[in-house]
Structure formats: C-alpha cells, structure tokens
N, C-alpha and C. Protein backbone atom coordinates (compact mmCIF):
# COMPACT_ATOMS: atom_id res chain seq x y z
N UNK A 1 151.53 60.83 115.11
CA UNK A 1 152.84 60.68 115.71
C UNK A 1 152.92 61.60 116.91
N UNK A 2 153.65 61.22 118.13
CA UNK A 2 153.46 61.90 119.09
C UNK A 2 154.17 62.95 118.92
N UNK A 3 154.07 64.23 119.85
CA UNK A 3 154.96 65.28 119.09
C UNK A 3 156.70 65.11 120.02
N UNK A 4 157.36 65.59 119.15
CA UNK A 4 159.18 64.94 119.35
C UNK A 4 159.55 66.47 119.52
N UNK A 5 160.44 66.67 120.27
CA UNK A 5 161.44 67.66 121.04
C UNK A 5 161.98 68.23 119.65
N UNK A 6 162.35 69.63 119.55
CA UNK A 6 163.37 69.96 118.10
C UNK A 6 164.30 69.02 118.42
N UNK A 7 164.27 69.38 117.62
CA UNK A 7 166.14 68.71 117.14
C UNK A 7 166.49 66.86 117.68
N UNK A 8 165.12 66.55 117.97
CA UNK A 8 165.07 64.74 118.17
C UNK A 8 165.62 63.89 117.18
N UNK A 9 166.16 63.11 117.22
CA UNK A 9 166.45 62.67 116.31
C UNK A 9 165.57 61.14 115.85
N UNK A 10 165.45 61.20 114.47
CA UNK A 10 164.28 59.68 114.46
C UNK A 10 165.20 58.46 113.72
N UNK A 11 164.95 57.50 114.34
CA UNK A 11 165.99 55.85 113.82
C UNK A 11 165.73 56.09 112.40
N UNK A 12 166.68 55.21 111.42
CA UNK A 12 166.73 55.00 110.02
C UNK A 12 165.16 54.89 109.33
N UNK A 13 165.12 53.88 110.55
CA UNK A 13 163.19 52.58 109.56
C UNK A 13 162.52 54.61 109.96
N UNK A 14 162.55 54.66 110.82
CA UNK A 14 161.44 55.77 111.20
C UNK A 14 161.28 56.90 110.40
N UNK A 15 162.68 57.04 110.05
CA UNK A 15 162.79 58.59 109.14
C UNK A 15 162.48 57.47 108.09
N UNK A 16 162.88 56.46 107.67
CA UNK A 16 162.07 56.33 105.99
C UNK A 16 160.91 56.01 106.19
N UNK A 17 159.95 55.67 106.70
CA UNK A 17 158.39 55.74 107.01
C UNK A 17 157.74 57.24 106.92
N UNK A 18 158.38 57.63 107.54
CA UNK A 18 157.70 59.20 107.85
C UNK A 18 157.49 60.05 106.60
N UNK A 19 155.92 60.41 106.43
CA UNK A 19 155.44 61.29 105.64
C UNK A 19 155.25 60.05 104.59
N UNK A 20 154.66 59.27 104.14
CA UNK A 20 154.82 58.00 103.19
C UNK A 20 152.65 57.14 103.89
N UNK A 21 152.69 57.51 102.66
CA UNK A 21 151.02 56.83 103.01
C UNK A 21 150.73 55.57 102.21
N UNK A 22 149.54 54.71 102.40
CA UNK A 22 149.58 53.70 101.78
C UNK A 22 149.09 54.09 100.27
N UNK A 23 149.92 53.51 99.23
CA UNK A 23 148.96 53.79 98.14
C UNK A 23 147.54 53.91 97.32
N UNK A 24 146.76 54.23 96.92
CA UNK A 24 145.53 54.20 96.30
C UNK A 24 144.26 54.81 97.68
N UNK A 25 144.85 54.97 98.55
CA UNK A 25 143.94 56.00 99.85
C UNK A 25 144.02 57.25 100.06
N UNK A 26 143.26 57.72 99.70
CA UNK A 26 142.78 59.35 100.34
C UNK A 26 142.30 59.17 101.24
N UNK A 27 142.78 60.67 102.31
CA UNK A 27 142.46 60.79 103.13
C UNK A 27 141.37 61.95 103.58
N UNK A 28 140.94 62.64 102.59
CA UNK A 28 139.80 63.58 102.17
C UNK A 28 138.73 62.73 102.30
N UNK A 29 138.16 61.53 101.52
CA UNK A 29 136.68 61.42 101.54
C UNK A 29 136.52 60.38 102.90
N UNK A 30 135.42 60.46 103.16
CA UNK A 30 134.73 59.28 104.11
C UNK A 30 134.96 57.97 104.05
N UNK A 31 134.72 56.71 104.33
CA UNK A 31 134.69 55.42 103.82
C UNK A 31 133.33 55.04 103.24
N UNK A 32 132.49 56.08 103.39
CA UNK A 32 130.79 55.71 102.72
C UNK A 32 131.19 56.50 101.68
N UNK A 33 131.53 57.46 101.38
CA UNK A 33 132.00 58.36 99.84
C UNK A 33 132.64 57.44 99.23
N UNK A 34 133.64 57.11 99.44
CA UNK A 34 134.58 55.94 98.71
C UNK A 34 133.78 54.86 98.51
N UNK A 35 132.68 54.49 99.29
CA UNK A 35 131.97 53.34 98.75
C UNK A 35 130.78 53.88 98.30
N UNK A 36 130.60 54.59 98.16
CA UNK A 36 129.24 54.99 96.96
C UNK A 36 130.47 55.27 95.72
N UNK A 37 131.71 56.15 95.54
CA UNK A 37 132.17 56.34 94.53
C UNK A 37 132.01 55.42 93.65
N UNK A 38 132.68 54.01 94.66
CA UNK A 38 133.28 52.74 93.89
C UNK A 38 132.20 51.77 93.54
N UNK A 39 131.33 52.11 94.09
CA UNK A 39 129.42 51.41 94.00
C UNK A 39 129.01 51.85 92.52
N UNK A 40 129.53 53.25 92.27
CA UNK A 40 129.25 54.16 90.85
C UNK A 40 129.81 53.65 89.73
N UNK A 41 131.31 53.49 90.25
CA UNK A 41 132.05 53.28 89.39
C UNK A 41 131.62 51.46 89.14
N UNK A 42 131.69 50.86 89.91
CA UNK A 42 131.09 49.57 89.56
C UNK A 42 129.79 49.16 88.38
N UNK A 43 129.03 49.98 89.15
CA UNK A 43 127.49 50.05 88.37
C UNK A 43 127.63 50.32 86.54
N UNK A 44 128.52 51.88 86.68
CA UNK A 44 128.47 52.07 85.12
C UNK A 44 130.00 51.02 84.62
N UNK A 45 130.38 50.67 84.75
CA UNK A 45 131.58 49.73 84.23
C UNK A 45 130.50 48.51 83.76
N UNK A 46 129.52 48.16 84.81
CA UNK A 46 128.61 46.97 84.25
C UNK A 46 127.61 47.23 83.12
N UNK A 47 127.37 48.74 83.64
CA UNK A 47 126.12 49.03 82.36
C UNK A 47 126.82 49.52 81.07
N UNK A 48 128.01 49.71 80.78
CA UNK A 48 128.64 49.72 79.80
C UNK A 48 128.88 47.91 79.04
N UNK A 49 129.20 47.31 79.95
CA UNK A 49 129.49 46.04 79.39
C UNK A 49 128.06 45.25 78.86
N UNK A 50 127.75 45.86 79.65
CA UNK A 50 125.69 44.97 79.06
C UNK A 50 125.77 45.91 77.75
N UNK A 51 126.10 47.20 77.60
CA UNK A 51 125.36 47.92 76.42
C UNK A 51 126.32 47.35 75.12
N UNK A 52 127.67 47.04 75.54
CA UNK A 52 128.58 46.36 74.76
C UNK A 52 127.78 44.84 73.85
N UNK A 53 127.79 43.96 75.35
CA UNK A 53 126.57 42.85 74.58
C UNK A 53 125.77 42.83 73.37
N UNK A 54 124.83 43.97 74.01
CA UNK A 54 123.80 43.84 73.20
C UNK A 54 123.98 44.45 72.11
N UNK A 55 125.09 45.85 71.96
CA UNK A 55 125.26 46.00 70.34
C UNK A 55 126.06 44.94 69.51
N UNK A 56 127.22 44.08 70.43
CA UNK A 56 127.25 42.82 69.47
C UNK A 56 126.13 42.01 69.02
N UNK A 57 125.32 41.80 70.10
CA UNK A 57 124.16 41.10 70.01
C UNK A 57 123.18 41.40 68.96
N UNK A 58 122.91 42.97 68.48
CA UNK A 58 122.55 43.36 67.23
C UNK A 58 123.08 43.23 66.20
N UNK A 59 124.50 43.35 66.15
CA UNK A 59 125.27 43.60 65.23
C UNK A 59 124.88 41.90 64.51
N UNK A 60 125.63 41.47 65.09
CA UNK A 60 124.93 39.80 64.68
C UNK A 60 123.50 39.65 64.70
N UNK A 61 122.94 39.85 65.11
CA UNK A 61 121.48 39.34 64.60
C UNK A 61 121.08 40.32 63.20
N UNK A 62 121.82 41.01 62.95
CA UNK A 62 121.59 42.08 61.71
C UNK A 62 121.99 41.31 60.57
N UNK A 63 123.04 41.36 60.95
CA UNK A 63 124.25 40.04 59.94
C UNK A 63 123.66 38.87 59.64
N UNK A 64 123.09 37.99 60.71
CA UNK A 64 122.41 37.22 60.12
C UNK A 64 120.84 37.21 59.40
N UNK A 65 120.52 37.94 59.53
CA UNK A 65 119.48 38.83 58.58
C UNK A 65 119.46 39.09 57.43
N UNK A 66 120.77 39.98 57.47
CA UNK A 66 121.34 39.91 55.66
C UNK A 66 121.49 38.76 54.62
N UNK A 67 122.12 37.65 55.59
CA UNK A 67 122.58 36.87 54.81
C UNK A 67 121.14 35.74 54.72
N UNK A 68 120.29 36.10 55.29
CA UNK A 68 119.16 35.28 54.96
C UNK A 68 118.09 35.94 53.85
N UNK A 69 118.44 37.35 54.07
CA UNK A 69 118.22 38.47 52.89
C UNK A 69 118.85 38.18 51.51
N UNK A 70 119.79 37.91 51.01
CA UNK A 70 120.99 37.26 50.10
C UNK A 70 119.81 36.26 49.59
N UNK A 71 119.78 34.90 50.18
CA UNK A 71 119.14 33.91 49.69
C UNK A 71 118.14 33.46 49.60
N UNK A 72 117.11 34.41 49.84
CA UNK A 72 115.56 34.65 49.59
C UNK A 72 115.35 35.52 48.58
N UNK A 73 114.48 34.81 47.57
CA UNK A 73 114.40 35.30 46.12
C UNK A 73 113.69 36.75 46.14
N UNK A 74 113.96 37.75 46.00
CA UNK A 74 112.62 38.92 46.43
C UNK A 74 112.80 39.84 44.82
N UNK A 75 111.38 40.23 44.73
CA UNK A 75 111.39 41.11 43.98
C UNK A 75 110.77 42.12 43.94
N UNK A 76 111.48 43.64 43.51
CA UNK A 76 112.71 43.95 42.73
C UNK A 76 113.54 43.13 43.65
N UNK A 77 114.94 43.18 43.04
CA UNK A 77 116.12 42.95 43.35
C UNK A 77 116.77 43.22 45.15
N UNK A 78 116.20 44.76 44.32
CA UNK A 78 116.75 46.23 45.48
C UNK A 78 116.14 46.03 46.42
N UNK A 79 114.57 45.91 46.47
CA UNK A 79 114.19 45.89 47.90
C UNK A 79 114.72 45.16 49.12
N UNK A 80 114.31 45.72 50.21
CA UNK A 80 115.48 45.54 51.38
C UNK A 80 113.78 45.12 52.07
N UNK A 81 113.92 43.85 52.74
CA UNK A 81 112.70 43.33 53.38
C UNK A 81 113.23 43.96 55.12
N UNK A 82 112.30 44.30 55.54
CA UNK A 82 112.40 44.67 57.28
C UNK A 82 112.76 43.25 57.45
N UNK A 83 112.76 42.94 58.80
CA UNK A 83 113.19 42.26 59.81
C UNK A 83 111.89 41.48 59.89
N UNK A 84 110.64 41.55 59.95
CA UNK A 84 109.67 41.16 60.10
C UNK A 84 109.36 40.28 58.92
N UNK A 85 109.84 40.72 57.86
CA UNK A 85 109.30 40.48 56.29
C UNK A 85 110.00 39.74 56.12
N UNK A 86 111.69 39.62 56.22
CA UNK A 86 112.32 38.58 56.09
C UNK A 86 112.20 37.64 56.92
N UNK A 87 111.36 37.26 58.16
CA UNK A 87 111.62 36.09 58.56
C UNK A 87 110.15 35.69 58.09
N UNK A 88 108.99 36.30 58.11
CA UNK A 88 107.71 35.87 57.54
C UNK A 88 107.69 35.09 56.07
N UNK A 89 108.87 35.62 55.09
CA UNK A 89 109.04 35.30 53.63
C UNK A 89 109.89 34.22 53.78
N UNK A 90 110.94 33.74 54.72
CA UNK A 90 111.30 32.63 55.05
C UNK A 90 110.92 31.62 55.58
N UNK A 91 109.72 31.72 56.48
CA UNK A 91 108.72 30.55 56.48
C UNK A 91 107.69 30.40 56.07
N UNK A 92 107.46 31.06 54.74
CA UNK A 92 106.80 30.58 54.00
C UNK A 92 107.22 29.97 52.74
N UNK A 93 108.96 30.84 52.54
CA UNK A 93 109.53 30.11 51.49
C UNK A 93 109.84 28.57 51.96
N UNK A 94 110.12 28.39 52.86
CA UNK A 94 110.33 27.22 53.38
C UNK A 94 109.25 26.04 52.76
N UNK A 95 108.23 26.59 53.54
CA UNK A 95 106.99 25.74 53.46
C UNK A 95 106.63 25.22 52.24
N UNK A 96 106.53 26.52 51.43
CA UNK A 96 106.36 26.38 49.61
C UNK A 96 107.33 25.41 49.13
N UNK A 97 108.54 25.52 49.42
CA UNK A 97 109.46 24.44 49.08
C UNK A 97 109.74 22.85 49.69
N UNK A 98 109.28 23.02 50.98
CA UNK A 98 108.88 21.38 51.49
C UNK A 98 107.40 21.21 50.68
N UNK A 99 106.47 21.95 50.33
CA UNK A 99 105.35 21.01 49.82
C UNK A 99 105.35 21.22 48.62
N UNK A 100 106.75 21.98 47.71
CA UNK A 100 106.52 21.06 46.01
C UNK A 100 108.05 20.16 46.47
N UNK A 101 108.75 19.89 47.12
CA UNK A 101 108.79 18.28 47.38
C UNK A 101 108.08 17.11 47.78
N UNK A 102 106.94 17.62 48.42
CA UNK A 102 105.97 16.19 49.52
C UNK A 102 105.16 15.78 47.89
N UNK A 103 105.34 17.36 47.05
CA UNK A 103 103.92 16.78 45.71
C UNK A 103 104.36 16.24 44.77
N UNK A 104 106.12 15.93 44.81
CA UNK A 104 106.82 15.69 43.56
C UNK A 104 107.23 14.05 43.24
C-alpha cells in the first residue's frame, strides 16, 4: 500500500480490506517450500492409504485361511497348519476326494 499522509482518511471497502489476507497462505515460506511441503504431505497421505490396503488385504486373506482351516480335517485337532500347509493340504484334499468319486 502506498504510504498515506497521518491522519488520511481510507473509504469504507478500503478500511474493511486493510490488514485481512487471503485464507490458508503464508507469507513466510517460498512457493517451492509450500510445494515440497504439500508434495510431503501428499506422498505420506498415499503411503498411508496403500499401507491401509494391504493390512485389509491381510486381514482378509488371513480370514480366509481360517475358514479353510475350519474345514480341512487335520490332526490333532489343535494344530494350526501355516499358510503354506493349508493350501498344500487343500489340494490334495481336493484331489483325494475327486478321485474316490471318479473310483466310486
């Protein structure tokens, strides 16, 4: 603002403008600071949402694990087959059970 005489007087619009900035701008950082900030803030907002994914993405593939765990006969009871074991013991239970139907 150019500089005004004491005691100038400023129109209505002018005095309510004055000292009033646009919202959500600082005037401290750079426009490359603000865009690396918001580059940051972008980046981890995404790598949070991927890490979100994929623990649903476990969470369910766990779940369905279990429940394929449930209906595969194993013994003891108790034992808890890995991840590997239960899908290996499922295609073979499979198999065992399509070929005493193909022999029956």
């Amino acid at each position: 603002r150019p500089a005004e005489a004491p005691g100038a007087r400023l129109s209505p619009g002018l005095r309510r403008l004055e000292g009033k900035r646009r919202p959500g701008r600082s005037r401290g950082a750079p426009r490359a600071a603000r865009t690396a900030e918001t580059a940051q803030r972008i980046k981890r907002s995404r790598r949070l949402k991927a890490n979100n994914r994929e623990r649903n993405r476990m969470h369910n593939l766990n779940a369905a694990l279990d429940a394929l765990r449930d209906v595969l006969p194993t013994f003891p009871e108790d034992a808890k087959l890995t991840k590997i074991e239960t899908l290996r013991f499922a295609h073979n239970y499979i198999w065992a059970l399509t070929e005493t139907l193909r022999l029956a």
